[in-house]
N, C-alpha and C. Protein backbone atom coordinates (compact mmCIF):
# COMPACT_ATOMS: atom_id res chain seq x y z
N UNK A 1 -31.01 -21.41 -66.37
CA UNK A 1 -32.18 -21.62 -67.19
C UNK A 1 -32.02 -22.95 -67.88
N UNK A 2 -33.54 -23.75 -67.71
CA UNK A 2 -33.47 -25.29 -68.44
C UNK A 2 -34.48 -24.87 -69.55
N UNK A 3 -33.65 -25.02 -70.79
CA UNK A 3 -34.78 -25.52 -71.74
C UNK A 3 -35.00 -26.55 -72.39
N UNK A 4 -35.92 -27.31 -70.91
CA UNK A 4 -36.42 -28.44 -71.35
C UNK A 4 -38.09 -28.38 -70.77
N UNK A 5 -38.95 -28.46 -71.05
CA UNK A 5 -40.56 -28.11 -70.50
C UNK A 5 -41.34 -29.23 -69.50
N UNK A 6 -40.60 -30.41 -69.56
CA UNK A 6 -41.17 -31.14 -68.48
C UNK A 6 -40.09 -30.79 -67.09
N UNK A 7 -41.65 -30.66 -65.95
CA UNK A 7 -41.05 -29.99 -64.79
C UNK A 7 -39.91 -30.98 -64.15
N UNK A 8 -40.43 -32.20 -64.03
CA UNK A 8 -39.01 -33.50 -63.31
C UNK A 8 -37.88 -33.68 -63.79
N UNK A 9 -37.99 -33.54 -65.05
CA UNK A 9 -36.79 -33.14 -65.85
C UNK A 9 -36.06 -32.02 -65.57
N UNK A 10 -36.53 -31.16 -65.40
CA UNK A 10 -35.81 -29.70 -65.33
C UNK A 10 -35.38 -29.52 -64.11
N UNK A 11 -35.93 -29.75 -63.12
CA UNK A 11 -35.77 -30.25 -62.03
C UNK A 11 -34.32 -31.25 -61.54
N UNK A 12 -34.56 -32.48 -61.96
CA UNK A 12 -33.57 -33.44 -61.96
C UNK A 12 -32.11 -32.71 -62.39
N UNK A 13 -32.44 -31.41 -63.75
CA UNK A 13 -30.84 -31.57 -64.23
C UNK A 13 -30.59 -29.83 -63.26
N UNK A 14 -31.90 -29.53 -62.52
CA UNK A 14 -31.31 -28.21 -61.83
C UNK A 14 -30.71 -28.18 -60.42
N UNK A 15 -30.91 -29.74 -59.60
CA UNK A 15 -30.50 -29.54 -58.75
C UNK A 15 -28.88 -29.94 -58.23
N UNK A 16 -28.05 -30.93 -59.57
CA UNK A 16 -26.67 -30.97 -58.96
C UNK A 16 -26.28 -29.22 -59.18
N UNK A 17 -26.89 -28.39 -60.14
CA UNK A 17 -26.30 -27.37 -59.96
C UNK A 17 -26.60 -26.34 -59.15
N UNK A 18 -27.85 -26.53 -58.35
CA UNK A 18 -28.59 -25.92 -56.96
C UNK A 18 -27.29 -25.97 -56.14
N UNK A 19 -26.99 -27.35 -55.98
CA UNK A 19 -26.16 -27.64 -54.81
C UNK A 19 -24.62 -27.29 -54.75
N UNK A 20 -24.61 -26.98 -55.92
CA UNK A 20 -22.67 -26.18 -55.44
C UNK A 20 -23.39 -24.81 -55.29
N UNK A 21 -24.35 -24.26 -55.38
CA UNK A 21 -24.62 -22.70 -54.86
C UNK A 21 -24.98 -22.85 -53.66
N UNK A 22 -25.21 -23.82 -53.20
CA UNK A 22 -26.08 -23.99 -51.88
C UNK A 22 -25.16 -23.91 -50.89
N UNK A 23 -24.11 -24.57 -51.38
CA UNK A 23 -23.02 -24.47 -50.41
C UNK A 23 -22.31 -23.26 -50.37
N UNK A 24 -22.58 -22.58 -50.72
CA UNK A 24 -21.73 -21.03 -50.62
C UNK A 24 -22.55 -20.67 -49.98
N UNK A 25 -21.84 -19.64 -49.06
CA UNK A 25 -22.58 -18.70 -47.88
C UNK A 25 -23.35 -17.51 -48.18
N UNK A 26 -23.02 -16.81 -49.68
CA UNK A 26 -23.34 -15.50 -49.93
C UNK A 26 -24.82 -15.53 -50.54
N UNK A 27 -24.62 -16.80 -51.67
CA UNK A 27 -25.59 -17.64 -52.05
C UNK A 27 -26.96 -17.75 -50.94
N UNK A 28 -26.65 -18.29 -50.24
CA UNK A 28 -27.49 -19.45 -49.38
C UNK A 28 -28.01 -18.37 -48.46
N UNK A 29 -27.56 -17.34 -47.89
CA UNK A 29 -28.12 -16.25 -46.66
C UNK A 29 -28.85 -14.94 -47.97
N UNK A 30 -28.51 -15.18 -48.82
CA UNK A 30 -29.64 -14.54 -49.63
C UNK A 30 -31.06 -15.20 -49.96
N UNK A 31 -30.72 -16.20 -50.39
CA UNK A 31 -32.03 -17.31 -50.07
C UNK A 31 -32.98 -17.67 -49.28
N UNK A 32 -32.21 -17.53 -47.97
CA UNK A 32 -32.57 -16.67 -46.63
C UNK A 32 -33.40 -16.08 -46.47
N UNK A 33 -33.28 -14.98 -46.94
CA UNK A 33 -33.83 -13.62 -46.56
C UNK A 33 -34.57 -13.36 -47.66
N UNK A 34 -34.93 -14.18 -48.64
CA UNK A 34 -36.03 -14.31 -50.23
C UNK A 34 -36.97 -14.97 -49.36
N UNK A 35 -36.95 -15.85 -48.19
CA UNK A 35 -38.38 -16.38 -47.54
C UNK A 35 -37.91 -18.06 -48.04
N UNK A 36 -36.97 -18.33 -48.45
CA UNK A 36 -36.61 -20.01 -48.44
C UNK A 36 -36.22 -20.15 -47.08
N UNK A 37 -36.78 -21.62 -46.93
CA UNK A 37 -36.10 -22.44 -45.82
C UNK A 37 -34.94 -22.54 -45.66
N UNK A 38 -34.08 -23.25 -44.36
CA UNK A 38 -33.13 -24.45 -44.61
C UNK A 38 -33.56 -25.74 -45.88
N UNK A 39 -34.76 -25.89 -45.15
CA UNK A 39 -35.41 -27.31 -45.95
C UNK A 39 -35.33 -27.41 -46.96
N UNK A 40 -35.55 -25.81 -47.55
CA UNK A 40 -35.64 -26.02 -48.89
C UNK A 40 -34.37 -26.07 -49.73
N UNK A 41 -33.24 -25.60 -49.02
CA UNK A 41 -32.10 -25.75 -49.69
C UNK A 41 -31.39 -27.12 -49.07
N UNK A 42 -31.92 -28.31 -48.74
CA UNK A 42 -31.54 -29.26 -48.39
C UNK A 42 -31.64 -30.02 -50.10
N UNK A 43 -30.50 -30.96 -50.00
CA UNK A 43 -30.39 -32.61 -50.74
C UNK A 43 -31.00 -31.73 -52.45
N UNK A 44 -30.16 -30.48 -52.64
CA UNK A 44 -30.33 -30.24 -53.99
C UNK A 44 -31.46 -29.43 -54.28
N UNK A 45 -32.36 -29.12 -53.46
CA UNK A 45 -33.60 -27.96 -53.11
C UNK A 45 -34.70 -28.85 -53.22
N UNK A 46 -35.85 -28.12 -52.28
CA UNK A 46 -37.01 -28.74 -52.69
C UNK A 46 -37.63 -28.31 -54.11
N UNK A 47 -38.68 -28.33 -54.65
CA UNK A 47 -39.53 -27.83 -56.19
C UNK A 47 -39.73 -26.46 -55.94
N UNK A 48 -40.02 -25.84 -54.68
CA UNK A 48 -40.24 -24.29 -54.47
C UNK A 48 -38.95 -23.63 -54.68
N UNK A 49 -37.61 -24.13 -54.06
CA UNK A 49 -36.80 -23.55 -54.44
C UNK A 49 -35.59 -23.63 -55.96
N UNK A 50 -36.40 -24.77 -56.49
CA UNK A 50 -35.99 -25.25 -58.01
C UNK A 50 -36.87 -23.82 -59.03
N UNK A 51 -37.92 -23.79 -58.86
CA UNK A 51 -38.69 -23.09 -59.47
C UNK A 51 -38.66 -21.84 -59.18
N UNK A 52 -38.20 -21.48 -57.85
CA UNK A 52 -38.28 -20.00 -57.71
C UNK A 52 -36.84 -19.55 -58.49
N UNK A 53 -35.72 -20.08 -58.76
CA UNK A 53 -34.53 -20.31 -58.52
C UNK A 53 -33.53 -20.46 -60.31
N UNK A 54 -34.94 -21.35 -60.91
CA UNK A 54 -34.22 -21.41 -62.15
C UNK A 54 -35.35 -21.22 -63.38
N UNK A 55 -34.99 -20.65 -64.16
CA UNK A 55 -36.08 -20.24 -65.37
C UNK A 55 -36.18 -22.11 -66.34
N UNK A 56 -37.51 -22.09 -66.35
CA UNK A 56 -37.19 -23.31 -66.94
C UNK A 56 -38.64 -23.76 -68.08
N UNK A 57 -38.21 -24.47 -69.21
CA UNK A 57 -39.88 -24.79 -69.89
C UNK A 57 -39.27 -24.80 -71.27
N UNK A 58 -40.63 -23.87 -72.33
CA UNK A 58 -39.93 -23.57 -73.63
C UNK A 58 -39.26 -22.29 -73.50
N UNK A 59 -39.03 -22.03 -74.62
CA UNK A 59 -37.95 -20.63 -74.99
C UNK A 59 -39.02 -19.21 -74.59
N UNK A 60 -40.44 -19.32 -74.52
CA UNK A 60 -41.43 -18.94 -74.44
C UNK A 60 -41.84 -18.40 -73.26
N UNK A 61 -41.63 -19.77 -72.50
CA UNK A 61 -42.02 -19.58 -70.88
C UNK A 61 -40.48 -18.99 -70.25
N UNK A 62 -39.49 -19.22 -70.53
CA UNK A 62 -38.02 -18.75 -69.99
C UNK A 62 -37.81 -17.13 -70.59
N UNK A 63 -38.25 -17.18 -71.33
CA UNK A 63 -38.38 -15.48 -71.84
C UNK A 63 -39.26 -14.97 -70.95
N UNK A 64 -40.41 -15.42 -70.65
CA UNK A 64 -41.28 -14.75 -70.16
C UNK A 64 -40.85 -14.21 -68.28
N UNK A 65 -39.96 -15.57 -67.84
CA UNK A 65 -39.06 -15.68 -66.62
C UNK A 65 -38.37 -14.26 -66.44
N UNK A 66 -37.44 -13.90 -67.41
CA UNK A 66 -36.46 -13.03 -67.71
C UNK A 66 -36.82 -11.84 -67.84
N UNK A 67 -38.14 -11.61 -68.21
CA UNK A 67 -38.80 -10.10 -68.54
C UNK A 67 -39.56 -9.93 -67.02
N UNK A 68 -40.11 -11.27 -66.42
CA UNK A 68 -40.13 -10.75 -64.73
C UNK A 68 -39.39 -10.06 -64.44
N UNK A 69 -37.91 -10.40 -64.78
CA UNK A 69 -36.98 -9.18 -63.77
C UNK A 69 -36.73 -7.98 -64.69
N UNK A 70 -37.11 -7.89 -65.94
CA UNK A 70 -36.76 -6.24 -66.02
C UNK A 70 -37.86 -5.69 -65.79
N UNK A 71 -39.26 -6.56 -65.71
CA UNK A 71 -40.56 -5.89 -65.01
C UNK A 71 -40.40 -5.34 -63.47
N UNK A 72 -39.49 -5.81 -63.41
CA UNK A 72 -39.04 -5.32 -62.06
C UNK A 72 -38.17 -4.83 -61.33
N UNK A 73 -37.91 -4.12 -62.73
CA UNK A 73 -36.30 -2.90 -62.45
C UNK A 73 -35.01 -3.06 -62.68
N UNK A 74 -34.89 -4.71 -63.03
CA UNK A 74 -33.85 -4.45 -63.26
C UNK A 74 -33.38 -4.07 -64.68
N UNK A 75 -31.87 -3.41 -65.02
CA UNK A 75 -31.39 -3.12 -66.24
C UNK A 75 -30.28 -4.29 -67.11
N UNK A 76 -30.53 -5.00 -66.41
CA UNK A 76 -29.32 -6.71 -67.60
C UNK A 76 -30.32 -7.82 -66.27
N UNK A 77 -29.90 -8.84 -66.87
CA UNK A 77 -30.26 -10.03 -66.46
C UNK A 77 -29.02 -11.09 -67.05
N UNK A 78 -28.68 -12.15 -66.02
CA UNK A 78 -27.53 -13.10 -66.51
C UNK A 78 -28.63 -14.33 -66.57
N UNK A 79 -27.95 -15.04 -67.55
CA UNK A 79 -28.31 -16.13 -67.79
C UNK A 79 -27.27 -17.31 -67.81
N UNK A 80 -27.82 -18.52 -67.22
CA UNK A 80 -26.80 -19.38 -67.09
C UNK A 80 -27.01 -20.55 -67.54
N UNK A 81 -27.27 -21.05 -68.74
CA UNK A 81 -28.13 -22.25 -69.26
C UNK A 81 -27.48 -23.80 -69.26
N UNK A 82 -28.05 -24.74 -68.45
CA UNK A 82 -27.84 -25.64 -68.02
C UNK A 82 -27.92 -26.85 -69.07
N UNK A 83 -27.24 -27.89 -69.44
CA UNK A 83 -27.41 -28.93 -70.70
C UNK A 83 -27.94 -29.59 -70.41
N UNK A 84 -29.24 -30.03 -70.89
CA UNK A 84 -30.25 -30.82 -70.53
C UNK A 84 -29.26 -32.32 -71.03
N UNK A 85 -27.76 -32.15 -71.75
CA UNK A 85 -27.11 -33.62 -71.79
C UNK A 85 -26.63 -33.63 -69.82
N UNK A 86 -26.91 -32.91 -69.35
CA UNK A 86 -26.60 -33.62 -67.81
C UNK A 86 -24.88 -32.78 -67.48
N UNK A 87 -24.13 -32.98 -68.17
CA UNK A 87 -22.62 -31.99 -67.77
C UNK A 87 -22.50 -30.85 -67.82
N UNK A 88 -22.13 -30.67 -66.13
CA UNK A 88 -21.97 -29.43 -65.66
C UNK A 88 -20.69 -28.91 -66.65
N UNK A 89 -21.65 -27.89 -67.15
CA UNK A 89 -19.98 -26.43 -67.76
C UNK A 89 -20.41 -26.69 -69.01
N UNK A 90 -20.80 -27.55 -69.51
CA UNK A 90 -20.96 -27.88 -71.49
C UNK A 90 -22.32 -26.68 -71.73
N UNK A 91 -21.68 -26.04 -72.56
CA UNK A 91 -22.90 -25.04 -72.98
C UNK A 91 -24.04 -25.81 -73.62
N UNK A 92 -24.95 -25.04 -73.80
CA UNK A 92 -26.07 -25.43 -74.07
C UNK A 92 -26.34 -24.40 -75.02
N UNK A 93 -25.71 -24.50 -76.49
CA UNK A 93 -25.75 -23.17 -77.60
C UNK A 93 -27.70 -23.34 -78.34
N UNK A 94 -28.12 -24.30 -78.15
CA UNK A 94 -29.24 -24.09 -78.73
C UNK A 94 -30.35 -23.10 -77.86
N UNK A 95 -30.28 -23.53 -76.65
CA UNK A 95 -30.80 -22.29 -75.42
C UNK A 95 -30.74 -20.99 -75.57
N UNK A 96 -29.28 -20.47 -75.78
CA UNK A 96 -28.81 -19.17 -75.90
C UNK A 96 -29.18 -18.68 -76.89
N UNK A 97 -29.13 -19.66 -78.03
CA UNK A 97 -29.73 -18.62 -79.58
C UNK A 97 -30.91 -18.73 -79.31
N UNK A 98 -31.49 -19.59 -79.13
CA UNK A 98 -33.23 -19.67 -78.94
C UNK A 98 -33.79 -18.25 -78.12
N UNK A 99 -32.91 -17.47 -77.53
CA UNK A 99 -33.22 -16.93 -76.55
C UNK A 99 -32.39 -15.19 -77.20
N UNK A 100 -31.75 -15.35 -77.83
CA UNK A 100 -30.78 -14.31 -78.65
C UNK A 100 -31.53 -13.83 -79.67
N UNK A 101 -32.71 -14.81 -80.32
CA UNK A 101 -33.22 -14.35 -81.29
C UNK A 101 -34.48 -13.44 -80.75
């Protein structure tokens, strides 16, 4: 999850981290079989698979992401919030509380 609300932006900082999932097999043949391409998991994903893929906007619209899936059975949801400063692994604590509260 990006919380940042412009789409190129969110985009830009979702796909170096698209691409180390992309390369895993367990990853990528599930993606598969969700109705993504190859194509789309090419050079960091295309926008269909950025968007299908990562919750992204205000705290508003990413909440609203997250209640898709318990609208849809499931019982927890993980979240993995990405630093709109660009480095992979540095938490992003304003996301999580934004989202805790």
């Amino acid at each position: 999850m990006i919380l940042v609300p412009d789409a190129a932006t969110a985009r830009d900082l979702a796909r170096p981290v698209a691409q180390i999932y992309a390369g895993l097999p367990n990853y990528r043949n599930n993606w598969l079989r969700m109705g993504l391409s190859e194509r789309d998991l090419e050079n960091g994903g295309s926008d269909k698979f950025i968007d299908a893929t990562f919750a992204w906007g205000t705290v508003d619209q990413i909440r609203a992401r997250i209640n898709e899936h318990f609208d849809a059975g499931a019982d927890h949801v993980c979240i993995q919030p990405v630093n709109p400063n660009g480095q992979f692994g540095d938490l992003h604590w304003e996301a999580l509380e934004a989202l805790a509260s």
